[in-house]
PDB file of N, CA and C in Angstrom:
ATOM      1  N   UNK A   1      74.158  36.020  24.505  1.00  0.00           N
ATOM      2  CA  UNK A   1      73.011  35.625  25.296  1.00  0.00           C
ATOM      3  C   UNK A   1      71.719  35.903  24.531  1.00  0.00           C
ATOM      4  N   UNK A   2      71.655  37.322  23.442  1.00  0.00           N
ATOM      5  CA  UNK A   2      70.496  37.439  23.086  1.00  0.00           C
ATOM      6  C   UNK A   2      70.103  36.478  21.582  1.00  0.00           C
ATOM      7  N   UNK A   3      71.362  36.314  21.049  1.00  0.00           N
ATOM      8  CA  UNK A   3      71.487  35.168  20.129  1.00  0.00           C
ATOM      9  C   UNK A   3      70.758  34.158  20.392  1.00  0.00           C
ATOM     10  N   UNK A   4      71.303  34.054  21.741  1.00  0.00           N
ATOM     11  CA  UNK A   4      70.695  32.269  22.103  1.00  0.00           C
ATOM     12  C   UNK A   4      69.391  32.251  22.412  1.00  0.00           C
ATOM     13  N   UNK A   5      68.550  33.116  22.738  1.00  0.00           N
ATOM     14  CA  UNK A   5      67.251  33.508  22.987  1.00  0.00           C
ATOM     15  C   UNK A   5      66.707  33.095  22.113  1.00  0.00           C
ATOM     16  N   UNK A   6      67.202  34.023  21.131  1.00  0.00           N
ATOM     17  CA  UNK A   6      66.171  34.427  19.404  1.00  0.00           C
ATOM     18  C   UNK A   6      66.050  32.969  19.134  1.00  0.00           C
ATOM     19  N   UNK A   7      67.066  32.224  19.307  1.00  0.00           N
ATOM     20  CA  UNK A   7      67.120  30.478  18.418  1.00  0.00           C
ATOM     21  C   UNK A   7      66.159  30.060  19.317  1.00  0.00           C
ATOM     22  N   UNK A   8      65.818  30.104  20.274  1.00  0.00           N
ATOM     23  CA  UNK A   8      64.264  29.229  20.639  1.00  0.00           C
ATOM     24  C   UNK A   8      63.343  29.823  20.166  1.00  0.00           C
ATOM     25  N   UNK A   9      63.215  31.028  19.053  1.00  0.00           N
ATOM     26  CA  UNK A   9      62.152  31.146  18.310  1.00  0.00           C
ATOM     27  C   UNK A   9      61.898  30.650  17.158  1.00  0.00           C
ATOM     28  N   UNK A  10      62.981  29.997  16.585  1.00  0.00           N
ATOM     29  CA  UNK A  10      62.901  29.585  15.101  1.00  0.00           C
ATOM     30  C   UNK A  10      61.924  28.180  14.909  1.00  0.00           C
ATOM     31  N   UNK A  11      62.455  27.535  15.872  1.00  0.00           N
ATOM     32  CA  UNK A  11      61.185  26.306  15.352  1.00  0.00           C
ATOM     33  C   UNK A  11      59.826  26.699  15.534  1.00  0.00           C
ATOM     34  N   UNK A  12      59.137  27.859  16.156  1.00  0.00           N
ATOM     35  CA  UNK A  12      57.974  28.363  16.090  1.00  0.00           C
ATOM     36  C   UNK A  12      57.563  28.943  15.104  1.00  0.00           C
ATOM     37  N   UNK A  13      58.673  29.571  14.461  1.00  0.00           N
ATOM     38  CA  UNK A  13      58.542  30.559  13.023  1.00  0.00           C
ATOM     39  C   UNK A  13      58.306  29.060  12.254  1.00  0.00           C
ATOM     40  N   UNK A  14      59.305  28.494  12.222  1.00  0.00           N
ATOM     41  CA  UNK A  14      58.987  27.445  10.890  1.00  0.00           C
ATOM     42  C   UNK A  14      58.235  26.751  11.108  1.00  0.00           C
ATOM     43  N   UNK A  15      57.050  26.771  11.858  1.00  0.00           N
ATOM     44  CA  UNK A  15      56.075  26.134  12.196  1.00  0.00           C
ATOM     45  C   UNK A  15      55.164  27.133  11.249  1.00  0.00           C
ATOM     46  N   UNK A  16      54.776  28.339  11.638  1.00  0.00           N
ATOM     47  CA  UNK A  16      53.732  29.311  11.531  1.00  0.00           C
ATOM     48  C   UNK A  16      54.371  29.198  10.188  1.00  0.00           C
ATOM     49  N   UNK A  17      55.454  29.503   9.797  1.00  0.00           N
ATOM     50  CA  UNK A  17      55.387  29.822   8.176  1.00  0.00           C
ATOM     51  C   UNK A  17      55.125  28.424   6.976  1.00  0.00           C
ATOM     52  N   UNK A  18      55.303  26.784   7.495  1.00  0.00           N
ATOM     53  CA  UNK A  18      54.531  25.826   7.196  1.00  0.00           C
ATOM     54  C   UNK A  18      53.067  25.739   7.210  1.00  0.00           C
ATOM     55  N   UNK A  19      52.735  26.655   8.093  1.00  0.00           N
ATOM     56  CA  UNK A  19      51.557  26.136   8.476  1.00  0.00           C
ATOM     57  C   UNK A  19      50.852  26.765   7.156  1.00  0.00           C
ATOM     58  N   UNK A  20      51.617  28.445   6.714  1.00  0.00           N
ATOM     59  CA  UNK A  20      50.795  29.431   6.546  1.00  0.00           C
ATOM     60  C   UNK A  20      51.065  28.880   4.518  1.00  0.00           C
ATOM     61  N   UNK A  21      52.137  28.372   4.640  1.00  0.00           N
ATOM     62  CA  UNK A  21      51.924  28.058   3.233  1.00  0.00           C
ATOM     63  C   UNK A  21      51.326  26.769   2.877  1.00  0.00           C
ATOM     64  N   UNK A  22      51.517  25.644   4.187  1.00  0.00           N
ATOM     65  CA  UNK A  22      50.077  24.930   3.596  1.00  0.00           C
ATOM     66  C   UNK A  22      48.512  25.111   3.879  1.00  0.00           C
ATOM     67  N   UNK A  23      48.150  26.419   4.177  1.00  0.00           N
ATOM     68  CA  UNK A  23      47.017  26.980   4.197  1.00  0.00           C
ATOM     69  C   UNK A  23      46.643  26.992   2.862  1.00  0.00           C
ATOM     70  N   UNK A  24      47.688  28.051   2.322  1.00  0.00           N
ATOM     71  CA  UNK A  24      47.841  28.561   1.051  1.00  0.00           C
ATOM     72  C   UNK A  24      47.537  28.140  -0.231  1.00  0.00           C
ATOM     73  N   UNK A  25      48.277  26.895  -0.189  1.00  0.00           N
ATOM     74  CA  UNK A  25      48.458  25.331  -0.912  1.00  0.00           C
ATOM     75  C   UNK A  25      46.726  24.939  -1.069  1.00  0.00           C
ATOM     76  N   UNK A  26      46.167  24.700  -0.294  1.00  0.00           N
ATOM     77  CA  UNK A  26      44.712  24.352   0.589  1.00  0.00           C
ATOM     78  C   UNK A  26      43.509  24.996  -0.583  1.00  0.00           C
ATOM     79  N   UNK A  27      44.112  26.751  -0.191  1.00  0.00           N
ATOM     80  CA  UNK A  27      42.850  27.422  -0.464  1.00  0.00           C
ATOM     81  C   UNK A  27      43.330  28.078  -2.129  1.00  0.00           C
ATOM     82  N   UNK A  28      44.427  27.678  -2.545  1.00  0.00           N
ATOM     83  CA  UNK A  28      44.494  27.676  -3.843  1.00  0.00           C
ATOM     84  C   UNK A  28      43.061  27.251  -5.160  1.00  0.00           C
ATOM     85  N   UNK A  29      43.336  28.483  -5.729  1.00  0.00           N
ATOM     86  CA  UNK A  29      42.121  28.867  -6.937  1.00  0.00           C
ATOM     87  C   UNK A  29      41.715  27.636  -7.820  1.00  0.00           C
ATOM     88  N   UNK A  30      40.580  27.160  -8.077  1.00  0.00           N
ATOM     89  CA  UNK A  30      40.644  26.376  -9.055  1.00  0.00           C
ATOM     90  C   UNK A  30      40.212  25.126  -8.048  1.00  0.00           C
ATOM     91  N   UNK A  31      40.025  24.744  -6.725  1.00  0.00           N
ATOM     92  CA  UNK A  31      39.707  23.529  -6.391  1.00  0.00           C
ATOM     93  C   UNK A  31      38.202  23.612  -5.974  1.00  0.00           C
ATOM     94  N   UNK A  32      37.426  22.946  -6.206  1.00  0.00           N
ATOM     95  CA  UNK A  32      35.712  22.951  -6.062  1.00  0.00           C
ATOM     96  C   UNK A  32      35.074  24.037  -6.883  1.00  0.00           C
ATOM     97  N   UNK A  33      35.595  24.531  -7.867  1.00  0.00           N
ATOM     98  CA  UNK A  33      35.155  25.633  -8.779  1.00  0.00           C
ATOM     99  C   UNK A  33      33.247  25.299  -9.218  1.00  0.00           C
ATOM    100  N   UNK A  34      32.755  25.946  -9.019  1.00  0.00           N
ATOM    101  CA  UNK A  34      31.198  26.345  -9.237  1.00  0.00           C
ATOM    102  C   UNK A  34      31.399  26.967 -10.430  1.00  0.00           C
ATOM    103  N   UNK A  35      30.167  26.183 -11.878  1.00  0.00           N
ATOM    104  CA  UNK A  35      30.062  26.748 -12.797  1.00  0.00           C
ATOM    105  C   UNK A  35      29.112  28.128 -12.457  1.00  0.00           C
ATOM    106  N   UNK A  36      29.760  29.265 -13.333  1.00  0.00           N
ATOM    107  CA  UNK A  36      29.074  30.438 -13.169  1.00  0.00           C
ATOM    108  C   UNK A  36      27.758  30.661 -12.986  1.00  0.00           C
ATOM    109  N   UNK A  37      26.948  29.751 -14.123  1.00  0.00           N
ATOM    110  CA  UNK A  37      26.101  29.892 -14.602  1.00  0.00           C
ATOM    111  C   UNK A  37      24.907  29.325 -13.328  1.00  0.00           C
ATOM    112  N   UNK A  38      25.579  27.878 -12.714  1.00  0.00           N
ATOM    113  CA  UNK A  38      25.094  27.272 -11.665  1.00  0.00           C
ATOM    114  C   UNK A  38      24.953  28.682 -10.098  1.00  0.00           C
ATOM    115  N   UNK A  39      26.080  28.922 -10.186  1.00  0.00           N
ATOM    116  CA  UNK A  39      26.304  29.533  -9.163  1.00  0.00           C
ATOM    117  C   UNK A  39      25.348  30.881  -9.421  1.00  0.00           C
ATOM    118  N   UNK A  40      24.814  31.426 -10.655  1.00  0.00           N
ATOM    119  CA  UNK A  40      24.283  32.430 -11.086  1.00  0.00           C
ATOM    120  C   UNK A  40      22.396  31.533 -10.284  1.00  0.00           C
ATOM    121  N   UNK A  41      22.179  30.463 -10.568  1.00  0.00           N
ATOM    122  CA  UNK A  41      20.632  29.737 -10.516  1.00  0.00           C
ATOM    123  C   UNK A  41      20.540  29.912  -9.264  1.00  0.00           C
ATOM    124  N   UNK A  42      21.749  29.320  -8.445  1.00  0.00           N
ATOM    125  CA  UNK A  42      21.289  29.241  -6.958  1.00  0.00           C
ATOM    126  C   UNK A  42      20.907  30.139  -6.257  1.00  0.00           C
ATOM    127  N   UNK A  43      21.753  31.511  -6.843  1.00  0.00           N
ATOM    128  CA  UNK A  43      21.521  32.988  -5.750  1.00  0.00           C
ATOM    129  C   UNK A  43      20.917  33.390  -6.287  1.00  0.00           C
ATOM    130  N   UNK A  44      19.655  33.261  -7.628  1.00  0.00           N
ATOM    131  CA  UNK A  44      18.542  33.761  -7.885  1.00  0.00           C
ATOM    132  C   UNK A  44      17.705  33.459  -6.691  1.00  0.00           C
ATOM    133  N   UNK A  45      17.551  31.734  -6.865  1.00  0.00           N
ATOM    134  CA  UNK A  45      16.851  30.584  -6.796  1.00  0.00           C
ATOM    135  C   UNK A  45      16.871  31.490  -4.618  1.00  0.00           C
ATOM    136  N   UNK A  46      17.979  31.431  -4.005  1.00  0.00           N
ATOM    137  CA  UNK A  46      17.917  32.283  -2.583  1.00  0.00           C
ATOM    138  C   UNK A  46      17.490  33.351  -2.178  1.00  0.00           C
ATOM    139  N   UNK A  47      17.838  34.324  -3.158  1.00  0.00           N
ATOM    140  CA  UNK A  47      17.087  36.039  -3.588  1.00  0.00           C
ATOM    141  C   UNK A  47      15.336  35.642  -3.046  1.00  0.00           C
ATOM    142  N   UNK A  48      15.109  34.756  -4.186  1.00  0.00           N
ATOM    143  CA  UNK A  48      13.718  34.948  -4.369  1.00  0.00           C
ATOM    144  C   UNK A  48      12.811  34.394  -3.116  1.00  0.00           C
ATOM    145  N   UNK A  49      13.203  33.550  -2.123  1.00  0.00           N
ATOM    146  CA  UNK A  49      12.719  33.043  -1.481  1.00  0.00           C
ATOM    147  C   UNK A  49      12.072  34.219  -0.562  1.00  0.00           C
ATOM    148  N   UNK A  50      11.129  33.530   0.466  1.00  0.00           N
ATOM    149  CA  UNK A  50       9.987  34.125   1.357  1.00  0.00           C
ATOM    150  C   UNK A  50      11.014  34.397   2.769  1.00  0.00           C
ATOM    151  N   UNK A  51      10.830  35.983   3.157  1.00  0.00           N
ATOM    152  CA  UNK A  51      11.283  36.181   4.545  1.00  0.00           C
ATOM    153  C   UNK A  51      11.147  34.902   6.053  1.00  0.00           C
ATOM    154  N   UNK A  52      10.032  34.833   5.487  1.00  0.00           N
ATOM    155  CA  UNK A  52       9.698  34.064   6.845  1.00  0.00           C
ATOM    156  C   UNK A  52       9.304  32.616   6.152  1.00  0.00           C
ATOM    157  N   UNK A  53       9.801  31.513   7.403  1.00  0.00           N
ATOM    158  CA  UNK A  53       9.967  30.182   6.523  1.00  0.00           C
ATOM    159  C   UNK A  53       8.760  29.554   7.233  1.00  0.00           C
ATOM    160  N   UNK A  54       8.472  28.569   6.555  1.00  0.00           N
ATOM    161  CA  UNK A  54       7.108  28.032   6.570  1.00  0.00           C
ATOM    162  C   UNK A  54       6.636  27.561   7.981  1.00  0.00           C
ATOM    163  N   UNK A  55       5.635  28.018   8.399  1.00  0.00           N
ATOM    164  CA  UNK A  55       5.498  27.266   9.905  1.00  0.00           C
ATOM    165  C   UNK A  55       5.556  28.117  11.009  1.00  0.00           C
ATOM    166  N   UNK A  56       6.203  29.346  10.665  1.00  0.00           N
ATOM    167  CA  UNK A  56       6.723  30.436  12.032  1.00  0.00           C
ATOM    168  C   UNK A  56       5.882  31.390  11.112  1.00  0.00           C
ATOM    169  N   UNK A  57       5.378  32.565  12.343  1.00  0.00           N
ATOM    170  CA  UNK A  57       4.692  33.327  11.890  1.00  0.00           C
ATOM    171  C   UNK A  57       6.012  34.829  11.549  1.00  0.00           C
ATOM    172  N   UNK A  58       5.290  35.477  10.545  1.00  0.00           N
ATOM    173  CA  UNK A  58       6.185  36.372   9.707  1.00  0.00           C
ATOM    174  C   UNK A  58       6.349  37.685  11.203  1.00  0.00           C
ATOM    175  N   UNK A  59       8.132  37.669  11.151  1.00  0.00           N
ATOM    176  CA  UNK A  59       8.628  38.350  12.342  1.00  0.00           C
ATOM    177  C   UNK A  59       8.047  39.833  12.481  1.00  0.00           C
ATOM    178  N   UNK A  60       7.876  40.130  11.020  1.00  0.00           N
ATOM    179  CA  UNK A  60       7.399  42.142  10.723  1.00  0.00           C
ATOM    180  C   UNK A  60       6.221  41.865  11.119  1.00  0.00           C
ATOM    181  N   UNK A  61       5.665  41.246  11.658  1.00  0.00           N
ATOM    182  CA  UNK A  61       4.084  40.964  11.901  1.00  0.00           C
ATOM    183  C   UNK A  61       3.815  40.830  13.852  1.00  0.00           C
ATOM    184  N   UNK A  62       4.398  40.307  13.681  1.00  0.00           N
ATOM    185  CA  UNK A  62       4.652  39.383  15.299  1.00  0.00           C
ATOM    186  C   UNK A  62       5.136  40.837  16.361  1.00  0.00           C
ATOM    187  N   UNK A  63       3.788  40.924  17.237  1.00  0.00           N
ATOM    188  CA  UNK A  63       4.322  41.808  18.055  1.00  0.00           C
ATOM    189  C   UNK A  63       5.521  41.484  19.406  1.00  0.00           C
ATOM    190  N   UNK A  64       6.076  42.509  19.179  1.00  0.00           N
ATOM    191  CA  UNK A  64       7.582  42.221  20.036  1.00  0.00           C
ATOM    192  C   UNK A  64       7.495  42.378  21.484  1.00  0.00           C
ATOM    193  N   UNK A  65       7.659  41.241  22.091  1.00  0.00           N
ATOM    194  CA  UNK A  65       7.554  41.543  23.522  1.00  0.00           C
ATOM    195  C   UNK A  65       8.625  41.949  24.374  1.00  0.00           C
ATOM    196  N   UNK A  66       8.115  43.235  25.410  1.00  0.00           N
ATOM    197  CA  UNK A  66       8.918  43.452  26.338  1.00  0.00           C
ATOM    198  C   UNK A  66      10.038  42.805  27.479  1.00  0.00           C
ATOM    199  N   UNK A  67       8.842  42.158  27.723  1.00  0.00           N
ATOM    200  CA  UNK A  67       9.670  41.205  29.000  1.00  0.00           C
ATOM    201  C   UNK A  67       8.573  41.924  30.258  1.00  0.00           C
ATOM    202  N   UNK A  68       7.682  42.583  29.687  1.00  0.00           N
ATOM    203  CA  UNK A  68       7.137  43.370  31.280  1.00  0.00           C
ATOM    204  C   UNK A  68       5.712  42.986  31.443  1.00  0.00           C
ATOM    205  N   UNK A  69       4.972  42.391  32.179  1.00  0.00           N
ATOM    206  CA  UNK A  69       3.600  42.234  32.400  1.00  0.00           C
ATOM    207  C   UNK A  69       2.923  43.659  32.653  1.00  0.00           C
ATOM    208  N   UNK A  70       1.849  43.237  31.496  1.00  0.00           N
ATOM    209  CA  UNK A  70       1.035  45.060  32.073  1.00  0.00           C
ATOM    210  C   UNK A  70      -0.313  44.146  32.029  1.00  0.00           C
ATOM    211  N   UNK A  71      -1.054  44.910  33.569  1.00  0.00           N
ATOM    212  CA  UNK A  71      -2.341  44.693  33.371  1.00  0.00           C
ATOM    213  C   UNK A  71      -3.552  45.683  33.103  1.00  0.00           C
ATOM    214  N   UNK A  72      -4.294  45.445  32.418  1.00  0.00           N
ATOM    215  CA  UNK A  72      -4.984  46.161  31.536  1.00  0.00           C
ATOM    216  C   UNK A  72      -5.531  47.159  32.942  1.00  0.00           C
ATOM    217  N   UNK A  73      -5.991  48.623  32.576  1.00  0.00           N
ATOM    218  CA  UNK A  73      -6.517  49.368  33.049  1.00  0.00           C
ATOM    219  C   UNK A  73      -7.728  48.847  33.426  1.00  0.00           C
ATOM    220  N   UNK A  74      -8.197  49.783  34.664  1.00  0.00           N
ATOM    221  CA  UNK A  74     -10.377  49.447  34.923  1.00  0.00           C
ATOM    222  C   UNK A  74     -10.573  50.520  33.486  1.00  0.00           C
ATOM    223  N   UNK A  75     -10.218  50.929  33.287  1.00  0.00           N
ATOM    224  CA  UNK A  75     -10.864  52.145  32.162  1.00  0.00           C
ATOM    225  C   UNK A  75     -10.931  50.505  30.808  1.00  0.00           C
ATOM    226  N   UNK A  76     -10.222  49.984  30.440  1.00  0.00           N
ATOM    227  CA  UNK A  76     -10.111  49.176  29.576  1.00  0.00           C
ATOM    228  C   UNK A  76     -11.331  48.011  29.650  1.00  0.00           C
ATOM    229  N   UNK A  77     -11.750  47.858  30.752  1.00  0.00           N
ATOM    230  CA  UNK A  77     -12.788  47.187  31.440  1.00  0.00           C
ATOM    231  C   UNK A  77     -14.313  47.555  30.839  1.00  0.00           C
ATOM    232  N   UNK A  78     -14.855  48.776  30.575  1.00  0.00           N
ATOM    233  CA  UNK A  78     -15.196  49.547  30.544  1.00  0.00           C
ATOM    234  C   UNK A  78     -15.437  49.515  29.220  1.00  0.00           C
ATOM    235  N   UNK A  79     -14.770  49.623  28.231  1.00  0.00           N
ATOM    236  CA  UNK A  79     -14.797  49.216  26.602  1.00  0.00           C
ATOM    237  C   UNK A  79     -14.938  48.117  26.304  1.00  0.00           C
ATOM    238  N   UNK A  80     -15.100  47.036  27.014  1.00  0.00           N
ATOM    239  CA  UNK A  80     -15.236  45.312  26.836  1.00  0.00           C
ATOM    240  C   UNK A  80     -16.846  45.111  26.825  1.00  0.00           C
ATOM    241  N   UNK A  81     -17.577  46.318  27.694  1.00  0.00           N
ATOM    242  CA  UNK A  81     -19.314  45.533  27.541  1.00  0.00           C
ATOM    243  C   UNK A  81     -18.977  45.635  29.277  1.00  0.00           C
ATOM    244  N   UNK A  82     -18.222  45.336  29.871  1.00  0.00           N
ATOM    245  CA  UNK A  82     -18.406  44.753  31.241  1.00  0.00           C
ATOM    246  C   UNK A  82     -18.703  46.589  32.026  1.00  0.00           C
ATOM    247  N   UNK A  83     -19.625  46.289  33.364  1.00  0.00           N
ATOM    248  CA  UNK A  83     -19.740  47.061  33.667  1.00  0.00           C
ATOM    249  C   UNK A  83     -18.530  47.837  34.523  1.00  0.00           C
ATOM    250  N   UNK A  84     -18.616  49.141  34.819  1.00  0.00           N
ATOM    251  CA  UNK A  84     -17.233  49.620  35.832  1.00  0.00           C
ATOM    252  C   UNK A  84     -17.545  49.635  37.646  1.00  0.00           C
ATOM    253  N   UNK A  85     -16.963  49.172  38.259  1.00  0.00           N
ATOM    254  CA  UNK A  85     -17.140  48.968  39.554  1.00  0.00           C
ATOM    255  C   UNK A  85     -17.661  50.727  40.377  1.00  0.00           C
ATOM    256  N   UNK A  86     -18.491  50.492  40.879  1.00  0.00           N
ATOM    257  CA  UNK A  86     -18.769  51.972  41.708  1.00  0.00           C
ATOM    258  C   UNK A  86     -17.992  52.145  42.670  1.00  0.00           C
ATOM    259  N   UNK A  87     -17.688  53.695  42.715  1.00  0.00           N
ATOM    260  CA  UNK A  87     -16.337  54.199  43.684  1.00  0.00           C
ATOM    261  C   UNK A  87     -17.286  54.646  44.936  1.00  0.00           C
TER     262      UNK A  87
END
């Protein structure tokens, strides 16, 4: 009985183990090979580039918002020129 079990696993195995050697086959060395030297220009050529890309303002700069509305103090009022309300 447990014989007969195991055999409805085999066409799953020889599935996964096709599959896994034509993966294999696939990602074999040597196909789309990048000259060194090329491959040496480009990841200079990426290195060197600017954090922040053209058009957006630079993120280390850009103050980070909470998510919370604060409204400014009467004391803050007060440092603007404007006068402070009498208590």
């Amino acid at each position: 009985m447990l014989v007969e079990i195991l055999w409805w696993l085999v066409p799953s195995v020889a599935v996964a183990v096709a599959a896994m050697v034509w993966v294999g086959w696939l990602g074999r060395e040597g196909r789309g090979e990048v000259d060194r030297d090329v491959a040496l220009t480009r990841l200079t050529k990426a290195l060197e580039r600017e954090y922040a890309t053209p058009g957006r303002p630079d993120v280390r700069v850009r103050d980070r918002s909470t998510g919370i509305a604060v409204r400014p103090t009467r004391e803050s009022s007060a440092v603007d020129g404007s006068t402070r309300p009498s208590r």
